[in-house]
N, C-alpha and C. Protein backbone atom coordinates (compact mmCIF):
# COMPACT_ATOMS: atom_id res chain seq x y z
N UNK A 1 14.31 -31.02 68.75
CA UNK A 1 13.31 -30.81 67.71
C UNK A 1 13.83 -29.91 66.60
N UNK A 2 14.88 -29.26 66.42
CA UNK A 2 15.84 -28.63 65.75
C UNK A 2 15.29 -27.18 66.04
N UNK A 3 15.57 -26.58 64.98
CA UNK A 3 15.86 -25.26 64.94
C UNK A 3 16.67 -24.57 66.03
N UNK A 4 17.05 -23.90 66.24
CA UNK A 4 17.93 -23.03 67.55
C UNK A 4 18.18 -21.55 67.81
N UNK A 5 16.62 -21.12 68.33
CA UNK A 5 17.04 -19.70 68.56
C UNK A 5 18.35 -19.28 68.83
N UNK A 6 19.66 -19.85 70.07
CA UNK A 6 20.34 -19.11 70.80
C UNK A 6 21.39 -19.17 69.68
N UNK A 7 21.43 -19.76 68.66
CA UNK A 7 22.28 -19.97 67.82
C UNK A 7 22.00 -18.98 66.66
N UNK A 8 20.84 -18.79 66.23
CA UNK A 8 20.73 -17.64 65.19
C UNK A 8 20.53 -16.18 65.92
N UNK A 9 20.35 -16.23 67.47
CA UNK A 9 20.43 -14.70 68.23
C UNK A 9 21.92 -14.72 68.20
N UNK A 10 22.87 -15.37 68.17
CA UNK A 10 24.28 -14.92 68.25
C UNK A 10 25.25 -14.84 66.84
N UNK A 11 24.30 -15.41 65.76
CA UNK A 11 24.69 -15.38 64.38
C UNK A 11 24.05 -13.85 64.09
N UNK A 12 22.97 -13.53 64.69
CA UNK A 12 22.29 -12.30 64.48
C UNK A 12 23.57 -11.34 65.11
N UNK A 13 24.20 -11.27 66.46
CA UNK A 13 25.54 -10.71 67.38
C UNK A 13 26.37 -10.27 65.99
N UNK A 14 26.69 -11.73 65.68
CA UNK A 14 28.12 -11.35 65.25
C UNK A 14 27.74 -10.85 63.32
N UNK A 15 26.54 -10.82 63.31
CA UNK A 15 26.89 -9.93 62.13
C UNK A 15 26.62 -8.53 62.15
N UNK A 16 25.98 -7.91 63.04
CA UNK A 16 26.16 -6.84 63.73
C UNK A 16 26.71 -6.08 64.76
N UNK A 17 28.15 -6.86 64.95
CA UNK A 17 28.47 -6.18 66.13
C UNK A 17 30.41 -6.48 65.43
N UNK A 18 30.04 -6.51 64.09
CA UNK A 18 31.53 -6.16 63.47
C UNK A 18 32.19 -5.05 63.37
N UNK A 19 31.26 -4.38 63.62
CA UNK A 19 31.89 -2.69 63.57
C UNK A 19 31.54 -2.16 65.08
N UNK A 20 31.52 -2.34 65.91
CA UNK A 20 30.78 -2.32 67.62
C UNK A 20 32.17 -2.81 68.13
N UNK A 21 32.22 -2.27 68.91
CA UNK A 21 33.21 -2.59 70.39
C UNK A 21 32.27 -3.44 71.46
N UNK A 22 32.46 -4.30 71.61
CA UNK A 22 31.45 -5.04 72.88
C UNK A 22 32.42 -5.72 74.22
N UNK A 23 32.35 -5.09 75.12
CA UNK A 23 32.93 -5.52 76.31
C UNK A 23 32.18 -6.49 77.23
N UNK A 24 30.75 -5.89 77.20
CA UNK A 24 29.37 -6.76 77.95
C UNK A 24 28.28 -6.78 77.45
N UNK A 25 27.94 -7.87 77.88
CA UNK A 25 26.60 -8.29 77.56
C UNK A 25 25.56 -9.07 78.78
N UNK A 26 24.66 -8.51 78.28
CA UNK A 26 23.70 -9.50 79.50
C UNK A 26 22.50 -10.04 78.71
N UNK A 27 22.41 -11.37 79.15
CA UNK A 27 21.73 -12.76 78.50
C UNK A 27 20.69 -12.90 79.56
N UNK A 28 19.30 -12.16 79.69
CA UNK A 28 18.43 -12.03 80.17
C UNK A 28 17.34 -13.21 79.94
N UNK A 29 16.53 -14.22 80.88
CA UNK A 29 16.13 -15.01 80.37
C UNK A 29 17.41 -16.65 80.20
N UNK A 30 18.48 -16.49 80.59
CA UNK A 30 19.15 -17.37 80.04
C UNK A 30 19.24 -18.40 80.45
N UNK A 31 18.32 -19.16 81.10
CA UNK A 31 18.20 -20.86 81.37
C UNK A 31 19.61 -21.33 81.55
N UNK A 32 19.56 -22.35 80.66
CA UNK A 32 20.92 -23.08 81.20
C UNK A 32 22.02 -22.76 80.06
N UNK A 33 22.23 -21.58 79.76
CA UNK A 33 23.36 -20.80 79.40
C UNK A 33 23.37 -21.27 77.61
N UNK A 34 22.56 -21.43 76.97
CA UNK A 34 22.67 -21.40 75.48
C UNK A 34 23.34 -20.18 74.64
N UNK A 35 23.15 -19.31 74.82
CA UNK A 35 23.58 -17.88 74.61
C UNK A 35 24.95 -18.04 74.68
N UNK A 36 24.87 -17.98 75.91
CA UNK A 36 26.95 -17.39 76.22
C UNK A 36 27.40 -18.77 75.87
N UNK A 37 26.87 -19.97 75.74
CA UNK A 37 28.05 -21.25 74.92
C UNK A 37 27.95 -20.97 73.56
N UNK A 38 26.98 -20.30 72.81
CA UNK A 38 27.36 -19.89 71.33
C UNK A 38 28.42 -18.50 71.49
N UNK A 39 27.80 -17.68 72.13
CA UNK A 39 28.77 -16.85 72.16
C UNK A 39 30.51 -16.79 72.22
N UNK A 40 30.45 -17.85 73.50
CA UNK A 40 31.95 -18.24 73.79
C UNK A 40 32.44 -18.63 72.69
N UNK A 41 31.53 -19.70 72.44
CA UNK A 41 32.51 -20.78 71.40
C UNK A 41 32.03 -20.66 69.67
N UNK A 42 31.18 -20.16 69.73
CA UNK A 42 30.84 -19.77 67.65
C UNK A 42 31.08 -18.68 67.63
N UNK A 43 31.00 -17.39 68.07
CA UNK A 43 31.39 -16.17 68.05
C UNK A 43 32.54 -16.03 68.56
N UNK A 44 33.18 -16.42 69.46
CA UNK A 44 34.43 -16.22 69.99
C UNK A 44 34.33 -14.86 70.53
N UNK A 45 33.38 -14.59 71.88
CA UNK A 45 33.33 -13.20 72.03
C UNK A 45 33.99 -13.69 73.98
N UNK A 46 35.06 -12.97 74.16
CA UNK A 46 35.64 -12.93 75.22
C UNK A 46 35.37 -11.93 76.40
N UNK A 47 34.51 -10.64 76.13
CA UNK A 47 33.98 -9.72 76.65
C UNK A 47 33.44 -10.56 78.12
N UNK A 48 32.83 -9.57 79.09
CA UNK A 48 32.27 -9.96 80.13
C UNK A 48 31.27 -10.24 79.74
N UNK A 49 30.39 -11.51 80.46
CA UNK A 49 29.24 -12.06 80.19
C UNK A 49 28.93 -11.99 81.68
N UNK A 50 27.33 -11.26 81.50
CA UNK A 50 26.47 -11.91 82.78
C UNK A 50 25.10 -12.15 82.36
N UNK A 51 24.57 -13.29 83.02
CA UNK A 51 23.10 -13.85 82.95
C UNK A 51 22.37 -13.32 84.25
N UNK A 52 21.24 -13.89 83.24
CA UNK A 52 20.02 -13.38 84.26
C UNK A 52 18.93 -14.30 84.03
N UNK A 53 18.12 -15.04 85.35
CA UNK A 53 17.19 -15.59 85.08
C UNK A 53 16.64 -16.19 86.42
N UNK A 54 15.15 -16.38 86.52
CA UNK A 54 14.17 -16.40 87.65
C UNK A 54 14.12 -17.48 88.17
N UNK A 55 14.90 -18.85 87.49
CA UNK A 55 14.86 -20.52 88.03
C UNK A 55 16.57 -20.54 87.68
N UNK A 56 16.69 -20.95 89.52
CA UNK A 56 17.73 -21.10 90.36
C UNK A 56 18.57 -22.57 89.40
N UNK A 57 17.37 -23.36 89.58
CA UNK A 57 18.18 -24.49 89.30
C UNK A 57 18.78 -24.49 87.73
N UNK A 58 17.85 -23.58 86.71
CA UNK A 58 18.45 -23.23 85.15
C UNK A 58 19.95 -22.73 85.33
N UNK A 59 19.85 -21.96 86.27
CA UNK A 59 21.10 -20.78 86.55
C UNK A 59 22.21 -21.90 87.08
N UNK A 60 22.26 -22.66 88.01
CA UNK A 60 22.92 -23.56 88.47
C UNK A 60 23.76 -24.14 86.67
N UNK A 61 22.75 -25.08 86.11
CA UNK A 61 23.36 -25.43 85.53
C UNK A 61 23.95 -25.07 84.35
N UNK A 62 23.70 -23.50 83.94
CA UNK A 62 24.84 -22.60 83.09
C UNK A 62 25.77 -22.50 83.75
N UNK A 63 26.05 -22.23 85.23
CA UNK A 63 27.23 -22.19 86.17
C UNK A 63 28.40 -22.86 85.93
N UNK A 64 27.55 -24.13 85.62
CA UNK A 64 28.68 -25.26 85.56
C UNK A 64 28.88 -25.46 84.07
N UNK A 65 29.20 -24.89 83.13
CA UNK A 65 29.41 -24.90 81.43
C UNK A 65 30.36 -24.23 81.08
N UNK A 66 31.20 -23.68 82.15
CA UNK A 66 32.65 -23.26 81.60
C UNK A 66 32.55 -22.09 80.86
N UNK A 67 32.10 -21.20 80.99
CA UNK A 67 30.99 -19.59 80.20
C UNK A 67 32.26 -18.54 80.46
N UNK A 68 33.11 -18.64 81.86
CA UNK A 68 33.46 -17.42 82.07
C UNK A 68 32.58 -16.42 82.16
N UNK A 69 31.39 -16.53 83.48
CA UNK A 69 30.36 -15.86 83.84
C UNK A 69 30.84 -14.33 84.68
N UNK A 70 30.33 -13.32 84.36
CA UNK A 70 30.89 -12.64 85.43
C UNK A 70 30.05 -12.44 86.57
N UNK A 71 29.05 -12.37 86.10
CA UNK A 71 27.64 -12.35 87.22
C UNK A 71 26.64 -12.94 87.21
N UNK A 72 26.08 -13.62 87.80
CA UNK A 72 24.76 -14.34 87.71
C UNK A 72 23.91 -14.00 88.22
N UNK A 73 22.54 -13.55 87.86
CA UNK A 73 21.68 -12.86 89.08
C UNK A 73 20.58 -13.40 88.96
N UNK A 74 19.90 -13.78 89.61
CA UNK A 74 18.35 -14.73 89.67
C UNK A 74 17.15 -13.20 90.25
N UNK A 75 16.89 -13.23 89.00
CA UNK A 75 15.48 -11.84 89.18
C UNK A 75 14.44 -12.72 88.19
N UNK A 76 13.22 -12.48 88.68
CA UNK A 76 11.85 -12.09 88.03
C UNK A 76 12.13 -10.61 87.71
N UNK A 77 11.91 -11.13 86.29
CA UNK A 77 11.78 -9.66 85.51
C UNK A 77 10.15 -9.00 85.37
N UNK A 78 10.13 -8.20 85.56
CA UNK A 78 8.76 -7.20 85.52
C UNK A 78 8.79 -6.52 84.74
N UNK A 79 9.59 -5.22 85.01
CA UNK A 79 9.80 -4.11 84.28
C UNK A 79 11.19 -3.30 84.53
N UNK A 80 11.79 -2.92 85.84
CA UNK A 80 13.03 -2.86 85.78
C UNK A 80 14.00 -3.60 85.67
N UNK A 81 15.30 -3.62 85.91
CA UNK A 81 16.53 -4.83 86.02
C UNK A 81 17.62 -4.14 87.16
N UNK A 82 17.84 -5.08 87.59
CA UNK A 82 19.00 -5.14 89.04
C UNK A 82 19.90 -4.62 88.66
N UNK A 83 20.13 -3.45 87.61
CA UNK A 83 21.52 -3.27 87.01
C UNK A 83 21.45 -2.06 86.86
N UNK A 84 22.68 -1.11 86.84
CA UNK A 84 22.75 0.05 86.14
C UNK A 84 22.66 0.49 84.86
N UNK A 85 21.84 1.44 84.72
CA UNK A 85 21.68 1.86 83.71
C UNK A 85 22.31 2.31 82.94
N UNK A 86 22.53 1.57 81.49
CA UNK A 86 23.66 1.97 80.52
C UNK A 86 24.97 1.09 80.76
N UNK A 87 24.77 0.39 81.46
CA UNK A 87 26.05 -0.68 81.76
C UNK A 87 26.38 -1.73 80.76
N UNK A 88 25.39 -2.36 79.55
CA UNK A 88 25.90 -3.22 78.62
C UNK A 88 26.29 -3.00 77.41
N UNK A 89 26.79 -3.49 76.52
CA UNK A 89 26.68 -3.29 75.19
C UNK A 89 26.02 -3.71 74.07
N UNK A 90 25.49 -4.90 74.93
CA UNK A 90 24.53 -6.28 74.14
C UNK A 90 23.45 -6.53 75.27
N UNK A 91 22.24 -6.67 74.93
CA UNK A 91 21.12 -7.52 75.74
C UNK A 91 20.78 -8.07 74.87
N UNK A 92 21.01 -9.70 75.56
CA UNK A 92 19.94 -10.33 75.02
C UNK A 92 18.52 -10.90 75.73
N UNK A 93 17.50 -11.23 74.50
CA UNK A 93 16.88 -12.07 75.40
C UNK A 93 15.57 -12.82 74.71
N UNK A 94 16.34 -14.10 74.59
CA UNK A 94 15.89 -14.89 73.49
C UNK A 94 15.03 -16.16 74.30
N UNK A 95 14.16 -16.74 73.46
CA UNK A 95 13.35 -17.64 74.10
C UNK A 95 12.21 -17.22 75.53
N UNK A 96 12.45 -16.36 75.94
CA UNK A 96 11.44 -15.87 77.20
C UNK A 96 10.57 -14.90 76.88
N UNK A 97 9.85 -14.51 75.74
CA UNK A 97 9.08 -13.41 75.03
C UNK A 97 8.06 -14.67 74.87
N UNK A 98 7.55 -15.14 75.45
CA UNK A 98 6.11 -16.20 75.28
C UNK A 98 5.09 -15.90 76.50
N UNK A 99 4.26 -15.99 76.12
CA UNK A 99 2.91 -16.12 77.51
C UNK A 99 3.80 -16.76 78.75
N UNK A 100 3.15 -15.79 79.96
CA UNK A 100 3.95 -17.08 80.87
C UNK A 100 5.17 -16.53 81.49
N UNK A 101 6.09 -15.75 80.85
CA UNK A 101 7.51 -15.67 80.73
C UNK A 101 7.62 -14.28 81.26
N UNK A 102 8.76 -13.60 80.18
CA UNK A 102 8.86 -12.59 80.66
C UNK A 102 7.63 -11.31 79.74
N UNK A 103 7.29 -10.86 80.74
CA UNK A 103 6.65 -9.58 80.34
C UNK A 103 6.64 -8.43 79.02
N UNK A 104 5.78 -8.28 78.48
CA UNK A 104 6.20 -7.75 77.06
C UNK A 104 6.66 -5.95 77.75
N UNK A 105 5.88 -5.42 78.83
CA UNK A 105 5.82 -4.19 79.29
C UNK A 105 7.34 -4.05 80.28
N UNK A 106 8.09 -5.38 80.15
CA UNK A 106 9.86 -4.91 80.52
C UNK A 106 10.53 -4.59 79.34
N UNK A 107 10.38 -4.52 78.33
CA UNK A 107 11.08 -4.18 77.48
C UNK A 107 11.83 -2.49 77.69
N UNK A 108 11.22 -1.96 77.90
CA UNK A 108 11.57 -0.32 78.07
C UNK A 108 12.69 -0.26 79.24
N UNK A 109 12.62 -1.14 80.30
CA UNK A 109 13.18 -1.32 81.50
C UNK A 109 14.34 -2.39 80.94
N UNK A 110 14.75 -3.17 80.36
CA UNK A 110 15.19 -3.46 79.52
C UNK A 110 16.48 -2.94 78.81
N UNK A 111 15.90 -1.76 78.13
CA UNK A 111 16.64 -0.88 76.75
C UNK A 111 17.14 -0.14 77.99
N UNK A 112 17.45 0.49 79.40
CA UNK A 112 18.20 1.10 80.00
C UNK A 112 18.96 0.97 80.35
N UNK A 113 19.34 -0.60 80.38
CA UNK A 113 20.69 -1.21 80.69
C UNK A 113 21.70 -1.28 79.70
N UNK A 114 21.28 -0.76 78.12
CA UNK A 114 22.10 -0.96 77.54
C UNK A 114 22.79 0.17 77.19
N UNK A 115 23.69 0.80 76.40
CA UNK A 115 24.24 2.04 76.79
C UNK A 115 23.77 2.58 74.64
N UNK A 116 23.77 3.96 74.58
CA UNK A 116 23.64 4.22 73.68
C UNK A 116 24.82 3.95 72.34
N UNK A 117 23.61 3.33 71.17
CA UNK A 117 24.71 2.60 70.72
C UNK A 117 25.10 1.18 70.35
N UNK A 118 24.06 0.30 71.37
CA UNK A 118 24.75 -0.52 71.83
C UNK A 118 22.78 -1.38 71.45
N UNK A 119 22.88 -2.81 71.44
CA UNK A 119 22.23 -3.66 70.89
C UNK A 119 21.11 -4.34 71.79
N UNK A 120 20.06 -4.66 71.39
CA UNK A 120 18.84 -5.56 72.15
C UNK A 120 18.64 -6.56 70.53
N UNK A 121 18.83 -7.76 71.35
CA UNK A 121 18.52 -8.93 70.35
C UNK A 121 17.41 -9.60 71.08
N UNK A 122 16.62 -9.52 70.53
CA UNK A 122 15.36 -10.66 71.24
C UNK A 122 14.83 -11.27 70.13
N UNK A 123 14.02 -12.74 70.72
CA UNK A 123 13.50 -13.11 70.12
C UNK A 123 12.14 -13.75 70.11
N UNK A 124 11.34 -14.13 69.57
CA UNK A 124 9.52 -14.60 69.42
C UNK A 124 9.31 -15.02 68.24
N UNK A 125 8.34 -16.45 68.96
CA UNK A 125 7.34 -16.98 67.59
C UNK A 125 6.51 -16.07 66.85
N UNK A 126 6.51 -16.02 65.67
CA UNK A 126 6.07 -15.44 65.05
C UNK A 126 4.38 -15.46 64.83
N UNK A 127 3.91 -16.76 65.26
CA UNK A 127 2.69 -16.69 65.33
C UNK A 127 2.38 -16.98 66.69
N UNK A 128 3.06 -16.48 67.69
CA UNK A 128 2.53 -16.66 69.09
C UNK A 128 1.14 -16.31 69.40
N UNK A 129 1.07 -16.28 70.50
CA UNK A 129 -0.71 -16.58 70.88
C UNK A 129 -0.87 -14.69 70.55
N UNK A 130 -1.67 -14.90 69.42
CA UNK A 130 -1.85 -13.43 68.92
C UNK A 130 -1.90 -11.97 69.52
N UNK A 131 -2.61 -11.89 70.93
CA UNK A 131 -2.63 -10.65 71.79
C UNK A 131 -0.78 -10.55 72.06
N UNK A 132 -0.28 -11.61 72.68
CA UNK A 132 0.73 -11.40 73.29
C UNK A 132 2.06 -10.79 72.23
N UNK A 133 1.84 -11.82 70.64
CA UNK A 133 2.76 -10.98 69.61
C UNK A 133 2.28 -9.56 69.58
N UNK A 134 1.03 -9.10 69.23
CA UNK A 134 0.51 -7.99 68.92
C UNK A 134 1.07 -6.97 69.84
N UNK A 135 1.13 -7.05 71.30
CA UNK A 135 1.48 -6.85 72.21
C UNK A 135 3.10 -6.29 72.26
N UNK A 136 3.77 -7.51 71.75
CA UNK A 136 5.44 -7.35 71.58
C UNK A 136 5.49 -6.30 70.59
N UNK A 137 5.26 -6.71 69.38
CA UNK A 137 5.02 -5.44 68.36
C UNK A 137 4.50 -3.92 69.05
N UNK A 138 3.49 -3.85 69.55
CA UNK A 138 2.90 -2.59 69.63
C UNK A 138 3.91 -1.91 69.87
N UNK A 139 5.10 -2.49 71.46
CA UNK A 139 5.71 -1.89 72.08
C UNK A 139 7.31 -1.55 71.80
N UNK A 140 7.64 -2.23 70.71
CA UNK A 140 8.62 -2.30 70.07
C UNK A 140 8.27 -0.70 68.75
N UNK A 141 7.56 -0.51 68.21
CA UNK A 141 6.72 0.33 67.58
C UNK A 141 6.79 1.33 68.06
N UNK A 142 6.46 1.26 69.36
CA UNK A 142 6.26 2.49 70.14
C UNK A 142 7.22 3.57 70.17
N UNK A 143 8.62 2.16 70.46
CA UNK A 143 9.54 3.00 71.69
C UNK A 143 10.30 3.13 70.51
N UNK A 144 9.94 2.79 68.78
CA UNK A 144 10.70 3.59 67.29
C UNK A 144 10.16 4.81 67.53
N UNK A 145 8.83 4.91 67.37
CA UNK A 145 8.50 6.09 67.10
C UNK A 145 9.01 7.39 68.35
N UNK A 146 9.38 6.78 69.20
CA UNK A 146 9.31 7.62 70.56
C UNK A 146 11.43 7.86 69.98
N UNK A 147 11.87 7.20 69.73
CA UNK A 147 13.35 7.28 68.83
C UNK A 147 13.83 7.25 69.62
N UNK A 148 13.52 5.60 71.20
CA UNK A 148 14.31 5.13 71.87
C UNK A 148 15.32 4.05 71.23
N UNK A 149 14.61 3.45 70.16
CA UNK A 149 15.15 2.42 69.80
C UNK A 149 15.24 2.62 68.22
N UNK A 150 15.90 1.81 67.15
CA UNK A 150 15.91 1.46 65.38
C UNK A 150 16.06 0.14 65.27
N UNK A 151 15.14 -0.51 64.94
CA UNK A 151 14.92 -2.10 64.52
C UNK A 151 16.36 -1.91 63.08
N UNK A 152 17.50 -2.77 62.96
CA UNK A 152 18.52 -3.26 62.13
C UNK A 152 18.09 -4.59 61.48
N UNK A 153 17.15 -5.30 62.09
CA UNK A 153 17.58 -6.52 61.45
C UNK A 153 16.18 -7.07 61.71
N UNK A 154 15.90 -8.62 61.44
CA UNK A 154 14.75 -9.29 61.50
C UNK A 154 14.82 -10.08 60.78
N UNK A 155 15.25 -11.62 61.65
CA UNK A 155 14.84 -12.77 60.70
C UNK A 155 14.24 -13.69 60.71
N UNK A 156 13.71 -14.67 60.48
CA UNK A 156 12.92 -15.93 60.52
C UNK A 156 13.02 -16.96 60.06
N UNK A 157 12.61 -17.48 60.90
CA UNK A 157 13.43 -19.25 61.48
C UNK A 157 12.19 -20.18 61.48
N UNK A 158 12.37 -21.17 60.70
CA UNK A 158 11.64 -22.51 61.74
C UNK A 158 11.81 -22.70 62.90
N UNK A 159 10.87 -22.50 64.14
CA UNK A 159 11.62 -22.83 65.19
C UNK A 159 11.91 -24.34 65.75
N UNK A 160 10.76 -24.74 65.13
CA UNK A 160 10.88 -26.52 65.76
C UNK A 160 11.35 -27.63 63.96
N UNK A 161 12.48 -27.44 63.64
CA UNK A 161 12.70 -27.92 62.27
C UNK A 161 12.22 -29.04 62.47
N UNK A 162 12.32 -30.21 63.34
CA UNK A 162 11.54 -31.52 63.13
C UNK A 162 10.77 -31.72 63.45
N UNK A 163 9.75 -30.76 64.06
CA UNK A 163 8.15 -31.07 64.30
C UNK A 163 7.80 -31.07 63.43
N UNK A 164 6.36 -31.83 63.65
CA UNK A 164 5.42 -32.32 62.42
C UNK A 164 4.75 -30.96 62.17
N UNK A 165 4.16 -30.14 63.09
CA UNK A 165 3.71 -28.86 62.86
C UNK A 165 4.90 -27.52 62.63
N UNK A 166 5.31 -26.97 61.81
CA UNK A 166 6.21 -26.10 61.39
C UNK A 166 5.71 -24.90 62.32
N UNK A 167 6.76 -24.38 63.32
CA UNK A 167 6.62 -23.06 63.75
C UNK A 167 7.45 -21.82 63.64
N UNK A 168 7.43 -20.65 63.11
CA UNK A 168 8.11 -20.31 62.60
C UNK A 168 8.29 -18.95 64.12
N UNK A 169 10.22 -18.70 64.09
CA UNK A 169 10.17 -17.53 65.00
C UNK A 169 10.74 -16.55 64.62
N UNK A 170 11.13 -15.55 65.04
CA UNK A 170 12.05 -14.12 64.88
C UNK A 170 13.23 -14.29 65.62
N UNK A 171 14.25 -13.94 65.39
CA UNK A 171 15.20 -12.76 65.91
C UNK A 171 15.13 -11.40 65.24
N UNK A 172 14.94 -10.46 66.59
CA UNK A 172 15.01 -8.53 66.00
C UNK A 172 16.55 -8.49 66.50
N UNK A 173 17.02 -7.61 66.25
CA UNK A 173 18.01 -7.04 66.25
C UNK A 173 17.65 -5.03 66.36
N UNK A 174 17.67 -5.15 67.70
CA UNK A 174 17.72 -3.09 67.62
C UNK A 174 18.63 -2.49 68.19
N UNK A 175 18.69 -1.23 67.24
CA UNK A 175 19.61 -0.40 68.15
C UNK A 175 19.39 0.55 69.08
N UNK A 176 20.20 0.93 70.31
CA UNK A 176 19.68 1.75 71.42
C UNK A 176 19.96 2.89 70.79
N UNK A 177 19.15 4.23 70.42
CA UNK A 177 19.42 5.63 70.20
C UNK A 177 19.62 6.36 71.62
């Protein structure tokens, strides 16, 4: 149906992470590996890659896409993550910010895996089902004012370019303070 979040979250990467050292990243949410095949192959980012995501069989078939995975971990995300804290340089986590999905109240749990410094790219429809954007916002808001995080970037996309109904989404781009 066109448009391609995982493709403008890693066009969003590589224009902010020219001056960044990035060794890892974790692709939270990552189905069947869209992320790390732009990454690999339009960014040319060789760093360690690990995914994360709650359907076995999605995970299966990023497995098999030639990614150079370093870890794969199958979690329902809530609010913490299976990982040490401060261990990435990049989170992403694009396409799973919808009703349904992943939780707007993991975000904070989230920003601990990444190390100071170091990047959260997510992304959302822009006119999602209104509580749940309002929701993403509040908490994104929050954790500025609290000067966990600095929003860098923000852009917007058609997300479905050949639907008959035009939907339009985000990529944020923040930085971990």
């Amino acid at each position: 149906m066109g448009g391609n979040p995982p493709r403008k979250a890693v066009e969003s990467f590589t224009k902010h992470t020219k001056n960044l050292k990035v060794d890892s990243v974790l692709d939270l949410g990552a189905g069947t590996g869209a992320i790390g095949y732009h990454l690999r192959n339009d960014a040319k980012y060789e760093g360690a890659l690990d995914i994360m995501d709650a359907n076995m069989e999605m995970l299966y078939i990023a497995s098999k896409k030639n990614l150079n995975l370093r870890n794969i971990f199958r979690h329902w995300v809530e609010r913490e993550l299976p990982v040490r804290d401060a261990s990435y340089d990049v989170l992403f986590c694009v396409g799973s910010f919808i009703p349904n999905h992943v939780p707007i109240s993991s975000i904070p749990g989230m920003s601990k895996c990444v190390r100071k410094g170091g990047l959260l790219i997510f992304s959302t429809r822009v006119h999602s089902t209104e509580e749940y954007k309002s929701e993403f916002d509040d908490v994104l808001t929050n954790m500025e004012r609290q000067g966990a995080i600095k929003r860098l970037d923000m852009i917007e996309f058609v997300h479905f370019a050949n639907a008959e109904k035009k939907i339009n989404s985000a990529v944020y781009v923040y930085e971990k303070l």
